[in-house]
N, C-alpha and C. Protein backbone atom coordinates (compact mmCIF):
# COMPACT_ATOMS: atom_id res chain seq x y z
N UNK A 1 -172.35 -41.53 -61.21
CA UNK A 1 -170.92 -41.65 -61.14
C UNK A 1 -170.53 -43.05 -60.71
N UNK A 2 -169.48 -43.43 -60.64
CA UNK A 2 -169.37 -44.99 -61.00
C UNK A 2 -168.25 -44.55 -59.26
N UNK A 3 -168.46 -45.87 -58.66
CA UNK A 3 -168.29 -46.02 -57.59
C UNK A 3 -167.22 -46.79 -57.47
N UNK A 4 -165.43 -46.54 -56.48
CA UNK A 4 -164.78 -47.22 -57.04
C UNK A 4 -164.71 -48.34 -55.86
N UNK A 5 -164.02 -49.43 -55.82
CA UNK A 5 -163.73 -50.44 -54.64
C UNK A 5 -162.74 -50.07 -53.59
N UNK A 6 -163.00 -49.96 -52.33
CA UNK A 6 -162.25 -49.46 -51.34
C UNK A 6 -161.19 -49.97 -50.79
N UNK A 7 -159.84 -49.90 -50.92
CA UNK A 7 -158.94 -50.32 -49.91
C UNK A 7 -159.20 -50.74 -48.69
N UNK A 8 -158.77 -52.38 -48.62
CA UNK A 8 -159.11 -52.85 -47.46
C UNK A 8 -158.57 -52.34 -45.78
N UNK A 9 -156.85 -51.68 -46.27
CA UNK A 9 -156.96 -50.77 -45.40
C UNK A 9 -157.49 -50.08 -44.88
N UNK A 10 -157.86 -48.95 -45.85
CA UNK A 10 -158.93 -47.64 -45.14
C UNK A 10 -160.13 -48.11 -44.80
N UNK A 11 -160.74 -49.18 -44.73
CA UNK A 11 -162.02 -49.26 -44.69
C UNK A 11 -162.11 -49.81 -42.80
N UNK A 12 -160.65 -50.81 -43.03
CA UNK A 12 -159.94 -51.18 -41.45
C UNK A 12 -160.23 -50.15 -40.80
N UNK A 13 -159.10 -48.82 -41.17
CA UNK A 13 -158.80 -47.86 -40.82
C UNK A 13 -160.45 -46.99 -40.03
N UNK A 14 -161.19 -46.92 -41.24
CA UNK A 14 -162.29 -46.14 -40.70
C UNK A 14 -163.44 -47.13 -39.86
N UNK A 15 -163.51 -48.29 -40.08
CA UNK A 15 -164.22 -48.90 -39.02
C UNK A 15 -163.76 -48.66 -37.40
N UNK A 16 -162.58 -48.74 -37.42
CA UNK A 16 -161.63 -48.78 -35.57
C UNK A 16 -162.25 -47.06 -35.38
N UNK A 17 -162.10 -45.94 -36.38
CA UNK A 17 -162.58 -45.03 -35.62
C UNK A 17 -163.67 -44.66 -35.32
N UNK A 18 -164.82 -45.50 -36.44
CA UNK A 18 -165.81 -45.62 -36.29
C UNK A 18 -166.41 -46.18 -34.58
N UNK A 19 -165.67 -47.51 -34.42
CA UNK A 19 -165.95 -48.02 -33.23
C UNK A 19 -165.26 -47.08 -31.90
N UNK A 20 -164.26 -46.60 -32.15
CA UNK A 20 -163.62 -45.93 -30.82
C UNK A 20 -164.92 -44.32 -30.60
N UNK A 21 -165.25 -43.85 -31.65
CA UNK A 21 -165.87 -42.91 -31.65
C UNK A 21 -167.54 -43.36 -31.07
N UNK A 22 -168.09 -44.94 -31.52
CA UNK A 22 -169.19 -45.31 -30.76
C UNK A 22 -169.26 -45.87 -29.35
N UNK A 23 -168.05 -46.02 -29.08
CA UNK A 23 -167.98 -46.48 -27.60
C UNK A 23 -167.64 -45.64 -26.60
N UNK A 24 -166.75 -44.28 -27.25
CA UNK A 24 -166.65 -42.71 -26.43
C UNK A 24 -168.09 -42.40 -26.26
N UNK A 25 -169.03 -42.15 -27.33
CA UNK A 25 -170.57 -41.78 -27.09
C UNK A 25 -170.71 -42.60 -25.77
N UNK A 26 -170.88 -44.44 -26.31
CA UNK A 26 -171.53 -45.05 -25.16
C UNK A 26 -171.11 -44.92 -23.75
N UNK A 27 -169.79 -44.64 -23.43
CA UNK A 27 -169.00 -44.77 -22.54
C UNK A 27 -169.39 -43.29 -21.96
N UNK A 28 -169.09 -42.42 -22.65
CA UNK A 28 -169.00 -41.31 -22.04
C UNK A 28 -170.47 -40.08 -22.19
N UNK A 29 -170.71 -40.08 -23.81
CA UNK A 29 -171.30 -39.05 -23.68
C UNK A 29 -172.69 -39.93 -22.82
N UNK A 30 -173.53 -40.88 -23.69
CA UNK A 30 -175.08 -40.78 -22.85
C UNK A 30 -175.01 -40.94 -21.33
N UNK A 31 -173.75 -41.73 -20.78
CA UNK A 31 -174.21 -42.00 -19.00
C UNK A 31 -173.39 -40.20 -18.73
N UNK A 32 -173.44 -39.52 -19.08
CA UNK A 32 -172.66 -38.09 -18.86
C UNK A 32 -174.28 -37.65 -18.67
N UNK A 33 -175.06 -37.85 -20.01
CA UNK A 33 -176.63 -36.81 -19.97
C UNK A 33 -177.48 -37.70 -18.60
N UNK A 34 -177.28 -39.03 -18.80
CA UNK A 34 -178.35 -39.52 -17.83
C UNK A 34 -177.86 -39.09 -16.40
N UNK A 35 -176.39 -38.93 -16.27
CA UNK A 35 -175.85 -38.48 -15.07
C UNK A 35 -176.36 -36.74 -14.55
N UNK A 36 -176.81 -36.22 -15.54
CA UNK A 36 -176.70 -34.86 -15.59
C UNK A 36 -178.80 -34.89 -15.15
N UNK A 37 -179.31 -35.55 -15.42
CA UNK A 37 -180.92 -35.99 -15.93
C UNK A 37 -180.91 -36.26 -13.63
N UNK A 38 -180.08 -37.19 -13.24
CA UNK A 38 -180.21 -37.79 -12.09
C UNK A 38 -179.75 -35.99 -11.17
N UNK A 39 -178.86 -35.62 -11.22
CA UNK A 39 -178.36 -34.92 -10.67
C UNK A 39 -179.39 -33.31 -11.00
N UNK A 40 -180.30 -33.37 -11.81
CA UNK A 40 -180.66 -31.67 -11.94
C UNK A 40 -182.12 -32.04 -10.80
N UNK A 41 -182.57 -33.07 -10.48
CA UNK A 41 -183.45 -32.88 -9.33
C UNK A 41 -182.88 -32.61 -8.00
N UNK A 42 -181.53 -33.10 -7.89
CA UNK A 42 -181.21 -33.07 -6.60
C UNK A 42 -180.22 -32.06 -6.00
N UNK A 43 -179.14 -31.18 -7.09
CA UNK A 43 -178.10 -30.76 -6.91
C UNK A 43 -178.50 -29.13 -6.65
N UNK A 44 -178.93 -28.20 -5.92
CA UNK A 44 -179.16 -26.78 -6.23
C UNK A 44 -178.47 -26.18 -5.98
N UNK A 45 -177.22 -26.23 -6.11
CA UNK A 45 -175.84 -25.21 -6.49
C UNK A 45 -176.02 -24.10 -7.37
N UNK A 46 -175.66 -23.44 -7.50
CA UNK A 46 -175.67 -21.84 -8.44
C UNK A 46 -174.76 -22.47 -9.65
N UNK A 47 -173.88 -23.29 -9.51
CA UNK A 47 -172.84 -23.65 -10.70
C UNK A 47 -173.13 -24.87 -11.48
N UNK A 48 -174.18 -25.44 -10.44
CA UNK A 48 -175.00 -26.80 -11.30
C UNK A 48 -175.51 -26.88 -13.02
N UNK A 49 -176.15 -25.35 -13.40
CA UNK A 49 -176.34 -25.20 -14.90
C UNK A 49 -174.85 -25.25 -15.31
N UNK A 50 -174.44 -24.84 -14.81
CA UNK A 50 -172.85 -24.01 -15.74
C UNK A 50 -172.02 -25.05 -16.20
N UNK A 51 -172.23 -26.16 -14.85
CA UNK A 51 -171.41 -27.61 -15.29
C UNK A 51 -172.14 -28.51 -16.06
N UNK A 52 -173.61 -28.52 -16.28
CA UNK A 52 -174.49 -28.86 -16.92
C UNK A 52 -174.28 -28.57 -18.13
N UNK A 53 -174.20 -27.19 -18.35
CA UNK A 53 -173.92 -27.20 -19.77
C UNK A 53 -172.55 -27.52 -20.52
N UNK A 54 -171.38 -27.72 -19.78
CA UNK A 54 -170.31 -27.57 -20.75
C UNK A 54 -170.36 -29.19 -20.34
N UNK A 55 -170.80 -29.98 -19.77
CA UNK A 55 -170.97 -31.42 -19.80
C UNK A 55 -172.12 -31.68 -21.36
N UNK A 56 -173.28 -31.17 -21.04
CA UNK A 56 -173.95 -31.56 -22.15
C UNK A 56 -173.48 -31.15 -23.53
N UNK A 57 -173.01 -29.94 -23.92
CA UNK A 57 -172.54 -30.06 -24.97
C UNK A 57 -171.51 -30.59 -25.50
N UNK A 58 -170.41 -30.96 -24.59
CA UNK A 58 -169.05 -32.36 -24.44
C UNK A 58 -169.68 -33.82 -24.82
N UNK A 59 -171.26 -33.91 -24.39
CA UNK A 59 -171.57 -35.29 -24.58
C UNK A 59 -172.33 -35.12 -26.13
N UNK A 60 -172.97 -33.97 -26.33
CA UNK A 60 -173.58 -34.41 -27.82
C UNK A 60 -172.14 -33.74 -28.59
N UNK A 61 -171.15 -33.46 -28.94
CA UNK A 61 -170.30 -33.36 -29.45
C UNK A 61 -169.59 -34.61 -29.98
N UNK A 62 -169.33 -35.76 -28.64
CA UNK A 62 -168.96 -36.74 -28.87
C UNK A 62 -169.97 -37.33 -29.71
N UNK A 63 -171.32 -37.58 -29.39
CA UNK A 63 -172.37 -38.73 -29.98
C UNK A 63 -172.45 -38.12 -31.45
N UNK A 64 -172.63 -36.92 -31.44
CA UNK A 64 -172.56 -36.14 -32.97
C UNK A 64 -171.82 -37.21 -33.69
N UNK A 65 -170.47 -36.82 -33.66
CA UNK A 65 -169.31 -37.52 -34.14
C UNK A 65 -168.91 -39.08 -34.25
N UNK A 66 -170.08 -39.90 -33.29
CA UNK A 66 -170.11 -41.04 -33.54
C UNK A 66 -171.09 -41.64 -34.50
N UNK A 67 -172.08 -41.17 -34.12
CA UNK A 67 -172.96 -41.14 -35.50
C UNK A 67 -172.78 -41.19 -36.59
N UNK A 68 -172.23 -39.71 -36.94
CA UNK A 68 -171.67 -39.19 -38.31
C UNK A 68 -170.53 -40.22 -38.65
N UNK A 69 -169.87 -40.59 -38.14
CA UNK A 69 -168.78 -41.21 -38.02
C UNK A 69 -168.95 -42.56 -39.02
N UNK A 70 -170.03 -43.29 -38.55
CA UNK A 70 -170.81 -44.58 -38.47
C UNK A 70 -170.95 -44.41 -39.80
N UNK A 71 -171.90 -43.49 -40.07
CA UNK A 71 -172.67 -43.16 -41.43
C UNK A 71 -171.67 -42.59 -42.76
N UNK A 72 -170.34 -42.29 -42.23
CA UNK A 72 -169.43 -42.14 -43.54
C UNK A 72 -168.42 -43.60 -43.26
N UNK A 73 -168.04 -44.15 -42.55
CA UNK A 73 -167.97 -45.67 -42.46
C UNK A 73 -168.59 -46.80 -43.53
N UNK A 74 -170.27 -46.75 -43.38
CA UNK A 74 -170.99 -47.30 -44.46
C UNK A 74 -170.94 -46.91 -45.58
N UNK A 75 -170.57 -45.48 -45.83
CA UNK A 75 -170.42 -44.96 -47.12
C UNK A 75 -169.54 -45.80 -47.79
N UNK A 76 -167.73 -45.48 -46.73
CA UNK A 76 -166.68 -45.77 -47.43
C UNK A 76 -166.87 -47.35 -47.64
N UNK A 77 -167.50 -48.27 -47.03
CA UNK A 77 -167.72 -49.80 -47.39
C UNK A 77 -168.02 -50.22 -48.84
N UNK A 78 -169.28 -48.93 -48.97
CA UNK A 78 -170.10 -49.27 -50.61
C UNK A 78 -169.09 -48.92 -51.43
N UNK A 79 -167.58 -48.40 -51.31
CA UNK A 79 -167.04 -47.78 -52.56
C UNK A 79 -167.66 -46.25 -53.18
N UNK A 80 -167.93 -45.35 -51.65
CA UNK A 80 -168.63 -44.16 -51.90
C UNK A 80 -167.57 -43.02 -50.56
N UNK A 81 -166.43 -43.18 -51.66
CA UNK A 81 -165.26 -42.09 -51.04
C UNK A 81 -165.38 -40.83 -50.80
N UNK A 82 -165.00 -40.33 -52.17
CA UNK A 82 -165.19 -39.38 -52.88
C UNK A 82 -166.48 -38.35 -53.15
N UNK A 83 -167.38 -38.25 -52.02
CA UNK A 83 -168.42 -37.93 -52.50
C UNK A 83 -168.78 -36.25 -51.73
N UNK A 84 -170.00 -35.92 -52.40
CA UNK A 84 -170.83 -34.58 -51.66
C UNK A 84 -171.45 -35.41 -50.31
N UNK A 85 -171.77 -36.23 -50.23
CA UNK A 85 -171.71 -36.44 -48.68
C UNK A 85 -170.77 -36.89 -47.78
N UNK A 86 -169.95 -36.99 -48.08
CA UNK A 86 -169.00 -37.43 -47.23
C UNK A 86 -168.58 -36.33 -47.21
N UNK A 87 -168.34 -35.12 -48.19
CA UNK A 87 -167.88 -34.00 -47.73
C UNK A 87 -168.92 -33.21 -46.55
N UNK A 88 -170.02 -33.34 -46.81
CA UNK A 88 -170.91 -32.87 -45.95
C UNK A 88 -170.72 -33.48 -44.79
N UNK A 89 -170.40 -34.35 -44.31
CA UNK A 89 -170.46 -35.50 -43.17
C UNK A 89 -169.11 -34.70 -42.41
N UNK A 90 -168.28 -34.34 -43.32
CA UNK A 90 -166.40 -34.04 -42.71
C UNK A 90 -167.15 -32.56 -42.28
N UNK A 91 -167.55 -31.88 -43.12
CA UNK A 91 -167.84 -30.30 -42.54
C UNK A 91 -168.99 -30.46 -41.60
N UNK A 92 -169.68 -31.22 -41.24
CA UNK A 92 -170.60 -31.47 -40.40
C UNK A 92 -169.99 -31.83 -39.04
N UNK A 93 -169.12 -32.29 -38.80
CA UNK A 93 -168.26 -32.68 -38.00
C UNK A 93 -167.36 -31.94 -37.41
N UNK A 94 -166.48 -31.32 -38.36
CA UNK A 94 -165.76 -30.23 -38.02
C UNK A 94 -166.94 -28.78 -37.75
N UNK A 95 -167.35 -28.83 -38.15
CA UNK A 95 -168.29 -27.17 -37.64
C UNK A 95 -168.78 -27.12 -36.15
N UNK A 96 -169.50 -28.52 -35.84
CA UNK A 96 -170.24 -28.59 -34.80
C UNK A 96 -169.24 -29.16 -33.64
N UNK A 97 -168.20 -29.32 -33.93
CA UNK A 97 -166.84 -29.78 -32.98
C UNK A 97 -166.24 -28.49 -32.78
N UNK A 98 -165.94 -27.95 -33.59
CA UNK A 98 -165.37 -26.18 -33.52
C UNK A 98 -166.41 -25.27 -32.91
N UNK A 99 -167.31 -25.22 -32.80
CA UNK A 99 -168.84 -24.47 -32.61
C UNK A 99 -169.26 -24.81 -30.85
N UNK A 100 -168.39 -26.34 -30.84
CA UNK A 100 -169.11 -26.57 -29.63
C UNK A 100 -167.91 -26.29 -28.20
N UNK A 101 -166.28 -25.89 -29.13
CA UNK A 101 -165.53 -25.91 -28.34
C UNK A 101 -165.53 -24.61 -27.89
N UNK A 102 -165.90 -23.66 -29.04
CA UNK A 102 -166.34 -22.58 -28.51
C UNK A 102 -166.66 -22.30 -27.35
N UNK A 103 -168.35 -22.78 -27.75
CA UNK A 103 -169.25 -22.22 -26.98
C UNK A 103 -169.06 -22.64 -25.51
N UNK A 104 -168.07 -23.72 -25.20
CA UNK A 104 -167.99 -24.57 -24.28
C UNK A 104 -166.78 -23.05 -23.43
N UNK A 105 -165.72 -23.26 -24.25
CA UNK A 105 -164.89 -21.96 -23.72
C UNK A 105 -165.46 -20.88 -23.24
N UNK A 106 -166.64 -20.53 -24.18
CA UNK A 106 -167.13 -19.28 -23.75
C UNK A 106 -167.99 -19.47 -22.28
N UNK A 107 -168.80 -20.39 -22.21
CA UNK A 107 -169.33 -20.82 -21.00
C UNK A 107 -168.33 -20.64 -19.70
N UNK A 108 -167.49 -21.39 -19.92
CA UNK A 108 -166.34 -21.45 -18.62
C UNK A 108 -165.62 -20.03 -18.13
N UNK A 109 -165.58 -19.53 -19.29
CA UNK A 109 -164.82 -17.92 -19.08
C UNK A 109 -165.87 -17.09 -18.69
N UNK A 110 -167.80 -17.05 -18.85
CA UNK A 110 -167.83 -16.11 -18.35
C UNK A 110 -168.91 -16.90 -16.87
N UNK A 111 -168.34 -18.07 -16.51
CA UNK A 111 -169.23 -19.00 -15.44
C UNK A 111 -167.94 -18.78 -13.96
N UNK A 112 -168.76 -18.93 -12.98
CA UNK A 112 -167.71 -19.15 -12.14
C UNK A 112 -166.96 -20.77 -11.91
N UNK A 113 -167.35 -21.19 -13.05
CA UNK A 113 -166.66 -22.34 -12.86
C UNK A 113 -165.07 -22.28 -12.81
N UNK A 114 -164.61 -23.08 -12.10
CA UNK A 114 -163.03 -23.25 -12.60
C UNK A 114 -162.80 -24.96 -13.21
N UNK A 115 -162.91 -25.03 -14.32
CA UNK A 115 -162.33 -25.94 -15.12
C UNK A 115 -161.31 -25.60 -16.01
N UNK A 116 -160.92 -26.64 -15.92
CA UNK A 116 -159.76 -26.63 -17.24
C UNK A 116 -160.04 -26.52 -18.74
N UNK A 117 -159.46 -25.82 -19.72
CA UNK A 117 -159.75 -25.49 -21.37
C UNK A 117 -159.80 -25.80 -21.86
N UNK A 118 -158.46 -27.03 -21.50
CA UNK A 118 -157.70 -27.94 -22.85
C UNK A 118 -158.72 -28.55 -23.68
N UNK A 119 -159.55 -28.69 -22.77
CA UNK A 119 -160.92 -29.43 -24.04
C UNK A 119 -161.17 -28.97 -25.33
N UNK A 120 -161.43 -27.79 -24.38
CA UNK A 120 -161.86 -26.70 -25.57
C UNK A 120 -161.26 -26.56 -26.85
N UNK A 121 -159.47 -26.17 -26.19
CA UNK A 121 -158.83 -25.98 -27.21
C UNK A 121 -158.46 -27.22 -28.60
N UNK A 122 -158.83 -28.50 -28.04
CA UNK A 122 -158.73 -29.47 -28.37
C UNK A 122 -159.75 -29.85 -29.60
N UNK A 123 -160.93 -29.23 -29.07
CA UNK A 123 -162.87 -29.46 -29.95
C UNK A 123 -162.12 -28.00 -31.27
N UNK A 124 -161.67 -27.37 -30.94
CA UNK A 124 -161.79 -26.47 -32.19
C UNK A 124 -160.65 -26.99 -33.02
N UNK A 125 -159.33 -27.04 -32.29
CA UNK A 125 -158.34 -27.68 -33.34
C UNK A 125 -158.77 -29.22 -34.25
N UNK A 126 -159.42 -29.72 -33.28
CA UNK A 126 -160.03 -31.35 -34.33
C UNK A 126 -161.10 -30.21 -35.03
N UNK A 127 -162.18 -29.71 -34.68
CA UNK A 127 -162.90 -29.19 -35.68
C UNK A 127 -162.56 -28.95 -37.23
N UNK A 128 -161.50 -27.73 -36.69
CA UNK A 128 -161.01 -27.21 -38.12
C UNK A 128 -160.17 -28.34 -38.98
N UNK A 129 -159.38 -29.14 -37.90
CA UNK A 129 -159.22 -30.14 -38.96
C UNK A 129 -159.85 -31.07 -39.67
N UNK A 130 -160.84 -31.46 -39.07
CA UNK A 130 -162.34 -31.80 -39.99
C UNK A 130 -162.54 -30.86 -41.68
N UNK A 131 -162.56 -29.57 -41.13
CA UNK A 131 -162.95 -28.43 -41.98
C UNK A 131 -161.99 -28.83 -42.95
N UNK A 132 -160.73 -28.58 -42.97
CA UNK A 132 -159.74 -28.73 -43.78
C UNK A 132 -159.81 -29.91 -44.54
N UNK A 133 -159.99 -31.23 -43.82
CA UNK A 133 -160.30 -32.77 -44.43
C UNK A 133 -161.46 -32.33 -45.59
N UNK A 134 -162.08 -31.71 -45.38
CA UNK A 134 -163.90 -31.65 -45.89
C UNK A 134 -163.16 -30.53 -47.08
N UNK A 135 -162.26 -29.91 -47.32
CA UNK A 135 -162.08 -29.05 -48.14
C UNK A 135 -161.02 -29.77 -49.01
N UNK A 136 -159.90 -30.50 -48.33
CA UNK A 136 -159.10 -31.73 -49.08
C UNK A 136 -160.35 -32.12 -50.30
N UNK A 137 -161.22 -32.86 -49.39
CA UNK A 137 -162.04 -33.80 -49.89
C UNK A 137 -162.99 -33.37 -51.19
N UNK A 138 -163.77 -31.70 -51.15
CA UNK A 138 -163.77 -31.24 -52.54
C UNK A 138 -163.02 -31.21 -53.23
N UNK A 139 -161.53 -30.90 -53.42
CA UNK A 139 -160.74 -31.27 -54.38
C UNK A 139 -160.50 -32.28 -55.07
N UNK A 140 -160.40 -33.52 -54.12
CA UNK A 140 -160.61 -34.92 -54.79
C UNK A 140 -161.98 -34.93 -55.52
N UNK A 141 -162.91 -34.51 -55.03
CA UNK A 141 -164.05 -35.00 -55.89
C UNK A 141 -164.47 -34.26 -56.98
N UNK A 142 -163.46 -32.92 -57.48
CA UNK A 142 -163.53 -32.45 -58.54
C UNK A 142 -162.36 -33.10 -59.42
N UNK A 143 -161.53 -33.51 -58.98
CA UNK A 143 -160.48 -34.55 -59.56
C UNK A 143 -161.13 -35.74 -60.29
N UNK A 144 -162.16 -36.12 -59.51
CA UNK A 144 -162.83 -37.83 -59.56
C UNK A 144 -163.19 -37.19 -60.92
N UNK A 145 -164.45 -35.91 -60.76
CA UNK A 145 -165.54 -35.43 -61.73
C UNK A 145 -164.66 -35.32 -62.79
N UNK A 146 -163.48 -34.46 -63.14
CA UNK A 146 -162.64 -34.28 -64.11
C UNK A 146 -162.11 -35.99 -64.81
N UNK A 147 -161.85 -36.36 -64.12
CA UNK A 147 -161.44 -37.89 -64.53
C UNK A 147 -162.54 -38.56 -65.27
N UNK A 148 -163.49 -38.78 -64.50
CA UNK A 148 -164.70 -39.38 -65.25
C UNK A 148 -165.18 -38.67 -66.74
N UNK A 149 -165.27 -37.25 -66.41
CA UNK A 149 -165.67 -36.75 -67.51
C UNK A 149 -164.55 -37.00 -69.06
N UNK A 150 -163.34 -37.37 -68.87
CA UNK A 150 -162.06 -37.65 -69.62
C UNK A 150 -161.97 -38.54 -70.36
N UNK A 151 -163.17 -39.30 -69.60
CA UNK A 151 -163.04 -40.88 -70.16
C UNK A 151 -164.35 -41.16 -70.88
């Protein structure tokens, strides 16, 4: 399939989230695990796992997403929009962002922790909107396929 040239906008556009999304990882998620790595020798609280876990899955949620992020970034550079991976990359994103806000909710509701949700509610609504982007995004690329095939 013939690859088209990318708007210098969007490419703006997806680099800044590219970078805001690699510096949340750096910033937040890995010194979150190494923080969590320092603290499981020393902390023996009963609630120490419980905060452990809805921290660790908050930090690979973020790095997930920076990654992935990165890697449909380079896509959109080559003039590779429209594609089965980039759709894979959007539902990859949204699943494991929705999946993790979950599981994160579910943790807190049945932990004696008392934290706040909003996270939560926050990881599934970006999720699904991932989902939705990633389902946009097959349409366009049966659009592209129809087009190409036309010509």
């Amino acid at each position: 399939m013939s690859e088209i040239k990318p708007d210098k906008k969007l490419v703006r556009y997806c680099e800044v989230i590219s970078v805001i999304t690699i510096i949340a990882a750096a910033m937040y998620g890995f010194p979150n695990i190494l923080d969590l790595c320092y603290e499981m020798g020393k902390d023996d609280s009963d609630t120490f796992i419980w905060y452990a876990l809805v921290v660790g899955i908050e930090s690979y949620a973020i790095m997930f997403v920076g990654v992935l992020s990165y890697v449909m970034v380079r896509n959109v550079k080559r003039g590779n929009i429209f594609s089965r991976v980039n759709k894979r990359i959007l539902n990859a994103i949204g699943v494991s962002t929705t999946l993790s806000g979950i599981l994160i909710n579910m943790i807190i509701r049945l932990s004696p922790l008392e934290m706040p949700t909003e996270v939560c509610v926050l990881f599934i609504i970006l999720g699904m909107m991932f989902v939705l982007t990633a389902c946009i995004f097959e349409i366009g690329i049966r659009m592209k396929e129809e087009q190409d095939l036309t010509i």
